[in-house]
C-alpha atoms as a PDB file:
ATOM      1  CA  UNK A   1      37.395 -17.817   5.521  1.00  0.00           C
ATOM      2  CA  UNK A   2      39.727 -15.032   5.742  1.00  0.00           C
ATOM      3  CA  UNK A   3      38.491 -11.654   4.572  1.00  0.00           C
ATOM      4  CA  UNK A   4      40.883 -11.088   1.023  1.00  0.00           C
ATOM      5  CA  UNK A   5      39.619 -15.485   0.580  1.00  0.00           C
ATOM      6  CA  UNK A   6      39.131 -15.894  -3.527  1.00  0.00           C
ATOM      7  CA  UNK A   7      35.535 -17.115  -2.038  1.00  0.00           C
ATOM      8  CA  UNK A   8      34.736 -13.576   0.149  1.00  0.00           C
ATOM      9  CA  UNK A   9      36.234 -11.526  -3.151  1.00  0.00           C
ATOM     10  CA  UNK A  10      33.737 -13.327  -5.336  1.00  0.00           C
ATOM     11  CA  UNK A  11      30.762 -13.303  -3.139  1.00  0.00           C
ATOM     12  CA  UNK A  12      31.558  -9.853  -2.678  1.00  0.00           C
ATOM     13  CA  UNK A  13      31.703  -9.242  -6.842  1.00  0.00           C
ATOM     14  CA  UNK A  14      28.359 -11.269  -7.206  1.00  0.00           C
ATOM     15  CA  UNK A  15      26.631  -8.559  -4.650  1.00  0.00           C
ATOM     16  CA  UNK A  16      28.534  -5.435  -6.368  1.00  0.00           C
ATOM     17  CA  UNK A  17      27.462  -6.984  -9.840  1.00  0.00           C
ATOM     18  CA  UNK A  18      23.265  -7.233  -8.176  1.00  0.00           C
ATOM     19  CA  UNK A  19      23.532  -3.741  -6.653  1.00  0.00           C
ATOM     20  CA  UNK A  20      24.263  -2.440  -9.838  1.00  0.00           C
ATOM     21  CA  UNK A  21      22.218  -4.086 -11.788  1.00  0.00           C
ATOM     22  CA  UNK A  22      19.616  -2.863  -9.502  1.00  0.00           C
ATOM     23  CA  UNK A  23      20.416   0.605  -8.709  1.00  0.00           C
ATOM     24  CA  UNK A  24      19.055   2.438 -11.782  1.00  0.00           C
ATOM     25  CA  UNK A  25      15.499   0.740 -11.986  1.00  0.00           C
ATOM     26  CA  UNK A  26      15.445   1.549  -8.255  1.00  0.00           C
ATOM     27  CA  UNK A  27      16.580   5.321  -8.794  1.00  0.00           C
ATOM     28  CA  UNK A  28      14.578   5.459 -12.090  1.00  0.00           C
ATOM     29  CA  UNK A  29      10.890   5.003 -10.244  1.00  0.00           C
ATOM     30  CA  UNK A  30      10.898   8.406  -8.285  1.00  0.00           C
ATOM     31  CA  UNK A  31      11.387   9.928 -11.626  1.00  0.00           C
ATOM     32  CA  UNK A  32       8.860   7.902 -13.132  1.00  0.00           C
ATOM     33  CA  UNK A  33       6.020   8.516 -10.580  1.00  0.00           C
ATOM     34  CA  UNK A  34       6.898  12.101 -10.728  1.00  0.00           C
ATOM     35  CA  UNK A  35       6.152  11.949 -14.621  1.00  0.00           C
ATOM     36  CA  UNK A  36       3.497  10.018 -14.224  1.00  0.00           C
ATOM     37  CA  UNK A  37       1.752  12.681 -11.220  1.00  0.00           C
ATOM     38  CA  UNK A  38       2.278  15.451 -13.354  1.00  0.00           C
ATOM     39  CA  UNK A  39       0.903  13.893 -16.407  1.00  0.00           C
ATOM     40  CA  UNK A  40      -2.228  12.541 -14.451  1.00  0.00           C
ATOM     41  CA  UNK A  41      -2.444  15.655 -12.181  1.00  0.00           C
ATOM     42  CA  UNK A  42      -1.159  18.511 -13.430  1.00  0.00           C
ATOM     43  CA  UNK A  43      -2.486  18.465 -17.178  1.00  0.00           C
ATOM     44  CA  UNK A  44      -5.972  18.913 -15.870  1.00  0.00           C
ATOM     45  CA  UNK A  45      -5.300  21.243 -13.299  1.00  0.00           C
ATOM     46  CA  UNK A  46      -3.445  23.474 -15.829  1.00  0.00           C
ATOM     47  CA  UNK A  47      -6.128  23.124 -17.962  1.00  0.00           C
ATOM     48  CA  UNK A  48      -8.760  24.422 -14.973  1.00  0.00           C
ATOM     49  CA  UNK A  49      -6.470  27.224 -14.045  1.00  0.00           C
ATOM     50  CA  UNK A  50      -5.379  28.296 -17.355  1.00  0.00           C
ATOM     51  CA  UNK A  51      -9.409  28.220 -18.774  1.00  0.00           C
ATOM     52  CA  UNK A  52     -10.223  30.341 -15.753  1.00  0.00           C
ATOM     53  CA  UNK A  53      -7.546  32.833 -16.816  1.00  0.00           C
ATOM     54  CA  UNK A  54      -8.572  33.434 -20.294  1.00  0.00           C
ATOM     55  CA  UNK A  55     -10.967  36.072 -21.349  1.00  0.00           C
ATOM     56  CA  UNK A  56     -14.660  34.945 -22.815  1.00  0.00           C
ATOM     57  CA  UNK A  57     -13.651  34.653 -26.093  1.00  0.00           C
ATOM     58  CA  UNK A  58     -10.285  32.635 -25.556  1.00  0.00           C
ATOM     59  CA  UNK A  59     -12.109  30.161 -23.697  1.00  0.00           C
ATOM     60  CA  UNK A  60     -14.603  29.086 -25.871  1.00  0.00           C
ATOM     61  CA  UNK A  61     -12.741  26.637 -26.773  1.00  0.00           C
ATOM     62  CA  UNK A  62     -10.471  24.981 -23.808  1.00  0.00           C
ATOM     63  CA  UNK A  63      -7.666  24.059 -24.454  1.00  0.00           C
ATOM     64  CA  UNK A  64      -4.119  23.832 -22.711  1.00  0.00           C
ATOM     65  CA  UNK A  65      -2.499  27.166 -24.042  1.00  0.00           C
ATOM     66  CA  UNK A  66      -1.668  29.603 -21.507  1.00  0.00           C
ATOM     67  CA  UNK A  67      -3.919  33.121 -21.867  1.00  0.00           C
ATOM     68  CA  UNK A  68      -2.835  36.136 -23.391  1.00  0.00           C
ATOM     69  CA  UNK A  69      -3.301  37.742 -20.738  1.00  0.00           C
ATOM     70  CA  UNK A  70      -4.578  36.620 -17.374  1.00  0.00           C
ATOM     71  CA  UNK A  71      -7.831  37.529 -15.953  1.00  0.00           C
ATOM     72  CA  UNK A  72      -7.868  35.208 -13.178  1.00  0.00           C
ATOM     73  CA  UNK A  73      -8.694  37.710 -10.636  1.00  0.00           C
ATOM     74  CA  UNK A  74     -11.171  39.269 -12.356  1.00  0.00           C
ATOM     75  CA  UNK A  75     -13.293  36.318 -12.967  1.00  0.00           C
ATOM     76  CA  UNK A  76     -12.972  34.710  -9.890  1.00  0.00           C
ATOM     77  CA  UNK A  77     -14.450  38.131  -8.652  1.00  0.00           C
ATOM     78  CA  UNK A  78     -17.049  37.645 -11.359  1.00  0.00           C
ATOM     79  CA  UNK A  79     -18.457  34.284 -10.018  1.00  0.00           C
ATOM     80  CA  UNK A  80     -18.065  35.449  -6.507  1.00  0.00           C
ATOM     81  CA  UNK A  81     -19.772  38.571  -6.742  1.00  0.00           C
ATOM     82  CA  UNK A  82     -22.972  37.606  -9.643  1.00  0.00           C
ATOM     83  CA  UNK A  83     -23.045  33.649  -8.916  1.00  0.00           C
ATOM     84  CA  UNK A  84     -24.841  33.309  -5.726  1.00  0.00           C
ATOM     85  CA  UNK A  85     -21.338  31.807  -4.502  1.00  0.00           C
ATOM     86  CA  UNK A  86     -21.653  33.132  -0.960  1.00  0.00           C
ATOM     87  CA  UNK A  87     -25.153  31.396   0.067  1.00  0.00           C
ATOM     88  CA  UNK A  88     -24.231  29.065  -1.795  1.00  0.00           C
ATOM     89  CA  UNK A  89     -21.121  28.172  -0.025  1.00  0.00           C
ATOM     90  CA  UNK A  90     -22.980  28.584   3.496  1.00  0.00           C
ATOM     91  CA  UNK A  91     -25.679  25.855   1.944  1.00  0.00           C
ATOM     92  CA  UNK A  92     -22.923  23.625   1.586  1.00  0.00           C
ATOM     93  CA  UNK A  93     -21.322  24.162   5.057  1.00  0.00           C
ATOM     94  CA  UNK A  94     -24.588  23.655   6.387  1.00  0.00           C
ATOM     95  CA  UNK A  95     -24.742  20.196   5.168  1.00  0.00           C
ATOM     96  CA  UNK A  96     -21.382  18.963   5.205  1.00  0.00           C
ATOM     97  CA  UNK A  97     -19.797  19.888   8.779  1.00  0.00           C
ATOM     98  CA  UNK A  98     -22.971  18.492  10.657  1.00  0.00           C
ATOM     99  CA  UNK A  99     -22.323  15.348   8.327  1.00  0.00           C
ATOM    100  CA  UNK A 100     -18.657  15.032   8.801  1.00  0.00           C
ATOM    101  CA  UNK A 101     -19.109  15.408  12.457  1.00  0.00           C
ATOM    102  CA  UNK A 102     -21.764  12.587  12.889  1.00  0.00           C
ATOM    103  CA  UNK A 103     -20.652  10.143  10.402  1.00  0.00           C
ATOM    104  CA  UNK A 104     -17.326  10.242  12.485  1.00  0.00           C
ATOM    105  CA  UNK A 105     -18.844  10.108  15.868  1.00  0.00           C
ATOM    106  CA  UNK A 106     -21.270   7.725  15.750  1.00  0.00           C
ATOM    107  CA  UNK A 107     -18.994   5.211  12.795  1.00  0.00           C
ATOM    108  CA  UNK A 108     -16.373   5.520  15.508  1.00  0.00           C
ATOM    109  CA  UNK A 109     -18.505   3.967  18.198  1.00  0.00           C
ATOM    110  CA  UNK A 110     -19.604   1.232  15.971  1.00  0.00           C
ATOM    111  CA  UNK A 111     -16.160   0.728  14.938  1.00  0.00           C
ATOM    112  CA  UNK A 112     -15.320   0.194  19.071  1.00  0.00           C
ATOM    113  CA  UNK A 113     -17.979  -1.588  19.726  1.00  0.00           C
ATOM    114  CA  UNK A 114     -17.063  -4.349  16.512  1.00  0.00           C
ATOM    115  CA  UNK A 115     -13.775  -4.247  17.195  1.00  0.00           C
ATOM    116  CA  UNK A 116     -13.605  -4.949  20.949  1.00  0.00           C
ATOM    117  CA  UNK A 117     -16.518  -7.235  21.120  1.00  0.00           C
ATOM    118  CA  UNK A 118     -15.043 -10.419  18.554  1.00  0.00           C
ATOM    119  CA  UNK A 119     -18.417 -12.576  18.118  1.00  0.00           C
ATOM    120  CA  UNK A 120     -20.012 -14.510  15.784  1.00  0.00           C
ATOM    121  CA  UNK A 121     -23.077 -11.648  15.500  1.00  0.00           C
ATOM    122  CA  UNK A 122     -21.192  -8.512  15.350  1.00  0.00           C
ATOM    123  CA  UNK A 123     -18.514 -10.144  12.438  1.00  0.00           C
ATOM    124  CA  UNK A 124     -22.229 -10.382  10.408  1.00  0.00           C
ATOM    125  CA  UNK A 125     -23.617  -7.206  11.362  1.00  0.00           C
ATOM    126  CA  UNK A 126     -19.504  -5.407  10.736  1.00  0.00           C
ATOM    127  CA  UNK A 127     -20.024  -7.481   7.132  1.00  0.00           C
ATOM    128  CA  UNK A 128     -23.302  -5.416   6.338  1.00  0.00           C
ATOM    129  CA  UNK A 129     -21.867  -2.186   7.314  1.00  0.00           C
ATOM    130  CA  UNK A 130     -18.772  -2.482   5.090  1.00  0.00           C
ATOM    131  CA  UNK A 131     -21.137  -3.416   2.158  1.00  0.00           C
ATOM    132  CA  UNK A 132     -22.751   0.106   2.121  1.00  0.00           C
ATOM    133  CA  UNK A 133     -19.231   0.964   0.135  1.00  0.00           C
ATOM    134  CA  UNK A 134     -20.045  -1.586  -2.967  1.00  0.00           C
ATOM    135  CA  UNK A 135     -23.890  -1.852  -2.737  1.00  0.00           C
ATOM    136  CA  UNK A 136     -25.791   1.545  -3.835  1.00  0.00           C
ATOM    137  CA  UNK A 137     -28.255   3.116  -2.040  1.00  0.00           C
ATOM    138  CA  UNK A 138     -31.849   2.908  -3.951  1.00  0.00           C
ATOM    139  CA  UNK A 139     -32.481   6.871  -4.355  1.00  0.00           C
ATOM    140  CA  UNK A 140     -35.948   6.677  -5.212  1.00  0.00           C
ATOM    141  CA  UNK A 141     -36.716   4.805  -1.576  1.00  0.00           C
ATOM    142  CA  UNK A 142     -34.617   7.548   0.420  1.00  0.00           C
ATOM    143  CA  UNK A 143     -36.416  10.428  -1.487  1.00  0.00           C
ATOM    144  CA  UNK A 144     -40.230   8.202  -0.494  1.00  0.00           C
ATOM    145  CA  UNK A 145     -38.901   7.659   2.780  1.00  0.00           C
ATOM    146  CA  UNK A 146     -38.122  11.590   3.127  1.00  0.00           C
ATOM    147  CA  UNK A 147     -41.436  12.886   2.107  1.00  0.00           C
ATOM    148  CA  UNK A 148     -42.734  10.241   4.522  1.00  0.00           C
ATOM    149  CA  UNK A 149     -40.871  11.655   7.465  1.00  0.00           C
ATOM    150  CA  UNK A 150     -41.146  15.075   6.668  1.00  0.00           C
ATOM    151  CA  UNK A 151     -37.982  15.697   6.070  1.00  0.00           C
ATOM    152  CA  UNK A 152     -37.931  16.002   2.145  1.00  0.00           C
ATOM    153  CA  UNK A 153     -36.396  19.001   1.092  1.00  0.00           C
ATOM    154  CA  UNK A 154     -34.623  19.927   4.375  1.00  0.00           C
ATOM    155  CA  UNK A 155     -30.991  20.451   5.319  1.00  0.00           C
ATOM    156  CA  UNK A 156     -31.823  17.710   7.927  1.00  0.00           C
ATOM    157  CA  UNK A 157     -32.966  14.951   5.657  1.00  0.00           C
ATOM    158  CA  UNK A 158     -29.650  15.505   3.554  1.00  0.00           C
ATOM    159  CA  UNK A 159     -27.062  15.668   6.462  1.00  0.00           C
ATOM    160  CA  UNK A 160     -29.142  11.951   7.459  1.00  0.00           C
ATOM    161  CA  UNK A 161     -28.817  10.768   3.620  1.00  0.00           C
ATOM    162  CA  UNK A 162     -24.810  11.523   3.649  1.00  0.00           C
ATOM    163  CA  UNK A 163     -24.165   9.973   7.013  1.00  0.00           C
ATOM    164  CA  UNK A 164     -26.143   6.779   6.080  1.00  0.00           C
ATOM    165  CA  UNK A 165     -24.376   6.252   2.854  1.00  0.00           C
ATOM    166  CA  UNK A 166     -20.924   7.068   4.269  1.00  0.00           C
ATOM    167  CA  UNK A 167     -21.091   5.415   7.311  1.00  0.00           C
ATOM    168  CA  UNK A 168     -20.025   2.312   5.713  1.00  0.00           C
ATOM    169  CA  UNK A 169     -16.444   4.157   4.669  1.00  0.00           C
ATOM    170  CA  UNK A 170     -15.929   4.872   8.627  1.00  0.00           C
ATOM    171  CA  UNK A 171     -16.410   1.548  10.007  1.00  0.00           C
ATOM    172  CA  UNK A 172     -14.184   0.103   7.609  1.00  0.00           C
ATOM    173  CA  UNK A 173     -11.008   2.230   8.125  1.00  0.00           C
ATOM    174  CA  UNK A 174     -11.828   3.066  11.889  1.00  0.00           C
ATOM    175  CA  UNK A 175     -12.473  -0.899  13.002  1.00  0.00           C
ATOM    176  CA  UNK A 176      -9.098  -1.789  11.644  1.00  0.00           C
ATOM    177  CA  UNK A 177      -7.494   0.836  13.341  1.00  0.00           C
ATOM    178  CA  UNK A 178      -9.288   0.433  17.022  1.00  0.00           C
ATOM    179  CA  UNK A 179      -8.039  -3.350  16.485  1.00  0.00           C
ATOM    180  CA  UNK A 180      -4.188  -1.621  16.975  1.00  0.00           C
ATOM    181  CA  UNK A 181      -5.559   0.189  20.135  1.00  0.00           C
ATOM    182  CA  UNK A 182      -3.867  -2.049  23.167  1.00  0.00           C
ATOM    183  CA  UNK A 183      -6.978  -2.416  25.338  1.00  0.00           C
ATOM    184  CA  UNK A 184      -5.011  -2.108  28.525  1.00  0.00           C
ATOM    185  CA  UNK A 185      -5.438   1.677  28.278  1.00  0.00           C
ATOM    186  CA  UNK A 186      -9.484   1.359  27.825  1.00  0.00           C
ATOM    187  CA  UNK A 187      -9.087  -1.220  31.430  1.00  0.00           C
ATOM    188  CA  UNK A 188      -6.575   1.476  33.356  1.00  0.00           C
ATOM    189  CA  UNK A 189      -9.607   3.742  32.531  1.00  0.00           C
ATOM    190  CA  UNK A 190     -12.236   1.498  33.657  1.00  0.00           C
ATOM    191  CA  UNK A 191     -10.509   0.934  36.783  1.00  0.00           C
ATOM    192  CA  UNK A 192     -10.625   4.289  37.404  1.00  0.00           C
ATOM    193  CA  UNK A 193     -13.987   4.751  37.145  1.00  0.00           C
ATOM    194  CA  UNK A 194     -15.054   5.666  33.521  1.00  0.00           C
ATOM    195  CA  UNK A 195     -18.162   4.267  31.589  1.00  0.00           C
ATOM    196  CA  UNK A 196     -17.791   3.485  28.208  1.00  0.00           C
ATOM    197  CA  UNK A 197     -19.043   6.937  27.222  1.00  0.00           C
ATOM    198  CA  UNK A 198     -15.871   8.406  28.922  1.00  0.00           C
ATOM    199  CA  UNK A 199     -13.655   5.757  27.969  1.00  0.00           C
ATOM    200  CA  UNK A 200     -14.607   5.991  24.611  1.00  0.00           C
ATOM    201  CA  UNK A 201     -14.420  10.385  24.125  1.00  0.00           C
ATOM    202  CA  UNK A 202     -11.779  10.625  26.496  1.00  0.00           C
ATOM    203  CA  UNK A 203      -9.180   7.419  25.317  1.00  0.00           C
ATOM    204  CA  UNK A 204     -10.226   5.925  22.792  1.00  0.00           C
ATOM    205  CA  UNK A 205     -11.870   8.887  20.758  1.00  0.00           C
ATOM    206  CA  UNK A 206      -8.389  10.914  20.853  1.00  0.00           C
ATOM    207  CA  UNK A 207      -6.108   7.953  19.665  1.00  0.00           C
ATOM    208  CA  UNK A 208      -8.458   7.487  16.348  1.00  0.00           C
ATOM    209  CA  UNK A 209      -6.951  11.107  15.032  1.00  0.00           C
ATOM    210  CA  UNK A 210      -5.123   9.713  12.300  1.00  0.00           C
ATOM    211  CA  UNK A 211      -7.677   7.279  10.786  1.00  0.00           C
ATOM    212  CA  UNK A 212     -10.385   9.859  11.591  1.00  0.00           C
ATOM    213  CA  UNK A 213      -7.993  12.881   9.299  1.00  0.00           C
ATOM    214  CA  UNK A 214      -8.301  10.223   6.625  1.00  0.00           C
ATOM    215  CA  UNK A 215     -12.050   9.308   6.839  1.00  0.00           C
ATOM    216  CA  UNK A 216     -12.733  12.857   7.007  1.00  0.00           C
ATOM    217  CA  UNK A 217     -10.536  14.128   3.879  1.00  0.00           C
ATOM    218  CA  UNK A 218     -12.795  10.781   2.023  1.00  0.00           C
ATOM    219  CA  UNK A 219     -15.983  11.883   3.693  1.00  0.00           C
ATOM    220  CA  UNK A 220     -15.945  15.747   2.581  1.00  0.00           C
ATOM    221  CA  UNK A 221     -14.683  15.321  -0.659  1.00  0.00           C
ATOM    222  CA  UNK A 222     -17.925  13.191  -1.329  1.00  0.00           C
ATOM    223  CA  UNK A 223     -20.105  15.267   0.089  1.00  0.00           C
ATOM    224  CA  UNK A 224     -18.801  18.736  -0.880  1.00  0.00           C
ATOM    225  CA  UNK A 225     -18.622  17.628  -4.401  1.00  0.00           C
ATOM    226  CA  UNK A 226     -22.196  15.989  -4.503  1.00  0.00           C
ATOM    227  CA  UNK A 227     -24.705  17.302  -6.434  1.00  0.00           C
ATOM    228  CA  UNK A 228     -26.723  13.398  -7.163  1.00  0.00           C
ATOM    229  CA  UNK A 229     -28.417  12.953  -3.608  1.00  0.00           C
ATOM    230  CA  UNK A 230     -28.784  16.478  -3.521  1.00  0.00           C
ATOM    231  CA  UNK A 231     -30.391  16.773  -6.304  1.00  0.00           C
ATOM    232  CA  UNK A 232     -33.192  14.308  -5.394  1.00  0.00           C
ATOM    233  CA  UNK A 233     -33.266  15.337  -1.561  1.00  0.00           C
ATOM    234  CA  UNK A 234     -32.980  19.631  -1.743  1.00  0.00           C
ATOM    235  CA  UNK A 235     -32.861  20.205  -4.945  1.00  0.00           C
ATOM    236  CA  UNK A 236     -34.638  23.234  -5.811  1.00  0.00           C
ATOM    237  CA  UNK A 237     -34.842  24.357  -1.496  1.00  0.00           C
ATOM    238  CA  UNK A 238     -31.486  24.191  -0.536  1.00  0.00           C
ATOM    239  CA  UNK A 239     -28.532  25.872  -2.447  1.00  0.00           C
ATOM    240  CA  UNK A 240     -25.347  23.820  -2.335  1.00  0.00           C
ATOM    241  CA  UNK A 241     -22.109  25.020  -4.374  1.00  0.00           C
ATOM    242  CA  UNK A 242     -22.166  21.716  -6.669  1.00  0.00           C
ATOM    243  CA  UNK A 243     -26.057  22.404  -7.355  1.00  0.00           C
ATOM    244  CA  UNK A 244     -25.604  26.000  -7.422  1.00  0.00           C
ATOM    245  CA  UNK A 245     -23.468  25.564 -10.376  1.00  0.00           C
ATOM    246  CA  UNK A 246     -25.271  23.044 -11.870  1.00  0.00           C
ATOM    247  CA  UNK A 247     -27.984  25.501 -12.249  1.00  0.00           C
ATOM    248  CA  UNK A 248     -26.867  28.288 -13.359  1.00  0.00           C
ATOM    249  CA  UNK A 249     -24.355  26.744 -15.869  1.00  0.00           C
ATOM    250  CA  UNK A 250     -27.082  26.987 -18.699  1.00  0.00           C
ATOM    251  CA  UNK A 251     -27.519  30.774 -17.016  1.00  0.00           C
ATOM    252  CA  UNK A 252     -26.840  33.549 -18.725  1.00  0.00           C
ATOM    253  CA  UNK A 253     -24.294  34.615 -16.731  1.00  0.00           C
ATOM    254  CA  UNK A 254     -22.664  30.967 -17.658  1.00  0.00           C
ATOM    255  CA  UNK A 255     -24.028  29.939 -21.026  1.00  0.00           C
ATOM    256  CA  UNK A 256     -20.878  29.094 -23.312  1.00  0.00           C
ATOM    257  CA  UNK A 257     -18.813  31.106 -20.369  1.00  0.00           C
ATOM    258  CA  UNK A 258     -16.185  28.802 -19.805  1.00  0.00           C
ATOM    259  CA  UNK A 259     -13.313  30.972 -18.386  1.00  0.00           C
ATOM    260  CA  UNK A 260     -16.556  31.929 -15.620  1.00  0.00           C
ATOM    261  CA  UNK A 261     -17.066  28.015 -15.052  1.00  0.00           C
ATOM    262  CA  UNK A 262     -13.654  26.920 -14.193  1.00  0.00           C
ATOM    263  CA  UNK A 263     -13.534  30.056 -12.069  1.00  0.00           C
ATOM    264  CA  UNK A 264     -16.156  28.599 -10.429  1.00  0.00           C
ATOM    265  CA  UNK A 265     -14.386  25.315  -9.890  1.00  0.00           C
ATOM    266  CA  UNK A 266     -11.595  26.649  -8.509  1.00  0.00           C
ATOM    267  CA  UNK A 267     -13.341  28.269  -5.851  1.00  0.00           C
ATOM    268  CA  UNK A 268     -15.522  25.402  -5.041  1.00  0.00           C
ATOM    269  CA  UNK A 269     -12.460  23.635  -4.807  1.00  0.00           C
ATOM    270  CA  UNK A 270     -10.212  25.878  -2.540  1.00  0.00           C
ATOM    271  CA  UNK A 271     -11.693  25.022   0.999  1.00  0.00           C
ATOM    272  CA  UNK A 272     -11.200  20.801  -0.532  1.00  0.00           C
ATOM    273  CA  UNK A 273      -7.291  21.956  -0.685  1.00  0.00           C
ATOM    274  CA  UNK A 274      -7.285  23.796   2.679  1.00  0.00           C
ATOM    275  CA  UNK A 275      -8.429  20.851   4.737  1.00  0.00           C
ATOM    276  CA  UNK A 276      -6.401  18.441   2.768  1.00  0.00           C
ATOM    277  CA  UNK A 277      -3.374  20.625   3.635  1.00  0.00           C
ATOM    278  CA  UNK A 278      -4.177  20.656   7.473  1.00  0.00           C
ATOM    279  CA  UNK A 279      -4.866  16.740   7.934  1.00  0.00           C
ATOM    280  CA  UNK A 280      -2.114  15.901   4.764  1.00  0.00           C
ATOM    281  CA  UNK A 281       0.639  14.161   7.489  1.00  0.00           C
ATOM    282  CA  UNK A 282      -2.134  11.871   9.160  1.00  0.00           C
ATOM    283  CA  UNK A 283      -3.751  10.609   6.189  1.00  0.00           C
ATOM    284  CA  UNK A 284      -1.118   7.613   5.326  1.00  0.00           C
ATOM    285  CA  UNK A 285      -0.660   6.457   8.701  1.00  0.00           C
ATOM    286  CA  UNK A 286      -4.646   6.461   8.901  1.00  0.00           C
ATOM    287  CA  UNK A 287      -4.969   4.578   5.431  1.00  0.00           C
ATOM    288  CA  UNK A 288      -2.777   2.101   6.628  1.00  0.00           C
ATOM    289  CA  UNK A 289      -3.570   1.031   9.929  1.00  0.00           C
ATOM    290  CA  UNK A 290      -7.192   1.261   9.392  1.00  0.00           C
ATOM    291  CA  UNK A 291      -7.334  -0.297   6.028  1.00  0.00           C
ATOM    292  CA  UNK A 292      -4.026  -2.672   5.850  1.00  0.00           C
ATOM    293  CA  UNK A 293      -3.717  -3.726   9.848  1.00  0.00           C
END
């Protein structure tokens, strides 16, 4: 078939005539997603912002029209300075960043130890640790089991609450992803000399980064955000920003103060958008090959 062939022209025509008629769905969907994020996203977020902004007596009533003038600074000072936001803030580092940091250790050694050994027993026992994401955990035999131990009340029972009802969202992502982990590197280290303790913080532990940026963006926003468990576990002992607001929203300080409220929000939120911005470029690659692989 020679290239200017009456068969080559049409063929050619019939692909011309499917590229086009495919071309403007295909460059219609980035626009479409973009409406679609800003609809879904950035309605509510103006709404948080632009509440926040507004004096007492333009916010009684949210609503999506921008302030008169903005007094964003102002009450964000406000809530900082008279709502307890400080120790409050501290509470809630003291609960999530032991959490983070021991849901991720100890669901990544699981996840190595289910993913390198494939047997009968540990498919089961990786089966009932993936079913802590579905199944939810009976509060009212957590909060006996506290008292029982002691540890009712304490910053210690809570970090053990979060890492026992999260440690099913570790395993899952991590096992998938240790599965893509050629075990040729774990045997050049074992040849060498390393136990699995240093085989495991030393190669393995390091190559989990991206899975591990997801789990942990998942992780904290849970816990950071919480105010359920932590109501029933330290609820009236330990001051966390979620349950710091929730109790003094009916405050005086708060009470019909809406502008203050979303103020609030925004703080609680900020430290949420500053380790989302650090760990943003390893969160896809983590979904996928922990999740999809």
């Amino acid at each position: 078939m020679t290239p200017h062939s009456p068969a080559r022209r049409h063929a050619s025509s019939m692909t011309g005539s499917v590229a086009r008629g495919t071309s403007f769905p295909t460059r219609l969907q980035p626009f479409a997603a973009t409406a679609l994020a800003l609809v879904t996203i950035g309605i509510p977020l103006w709404l948080v912002v632009a509440t926040a902004g507004k004096s007492r007596g333009e916010a009684l009533i949210p609503d999506l029209t921008p302030p008169t003038h903005w007094h964003l600074l102002e009450n964000l000072g406000e809530v900082w300075s008279e709502g307890e936001v400080p120790a409050a803030f501290f509470g809630s580092l003291l609960v999530v960043v032991p959490a983070v940091i021991g849901v991720l250790i100890f669901g990544s050694m699981a996840s190595w130890i289910l993913a390198r050994r494939a047997t009968r027993l540990n498919a089961v026992l990786y089966a009932l640790a993936i079913s802590g994401i579905i199944l939810p955990p009976a509060v009212v035999t957590v909060v006996l089991l506290l008292r029982q131990l002691g540890l009712a009340g304490s910053a210690v029972g809570m970090i053990g609450v979060y890492m026992g009802i999260y440690m099913s969202t570790v395993i899952f992502f991590v096992t998938g992803f240790v599965r893509t982990i050629p075990t040729s590197l774990e045997e050049a280290a074992q040849i060498d000399g390393a136990g699995p303790v240093r085989v495991f913080f030393h190669v393995v532990l390091p190559l989990l980064r991206p899975v591990l940026a997801t789990a942990t963006i998942l992780v904290c926003l849970y816990v950071w955000n919480d105010v359920f468990y932590a109501f029933f576990v330290v609820g009236g002992r330990l001051d966390t920003l979620p349950l710091n607001l929730f109790r003094v929203a009916g405050a005086g300080l708060y009470l019909n103060n809406w502008h203050l409220i979303f103020a609030y929000v925004i703080l609680m939120s900020l430290p949420l958008v500053v380790v989302f911005a650090v760990a943003q470029r390893k969160i896809i690659s983590g979904i996928t090959s922990g999740a999809v692989k």
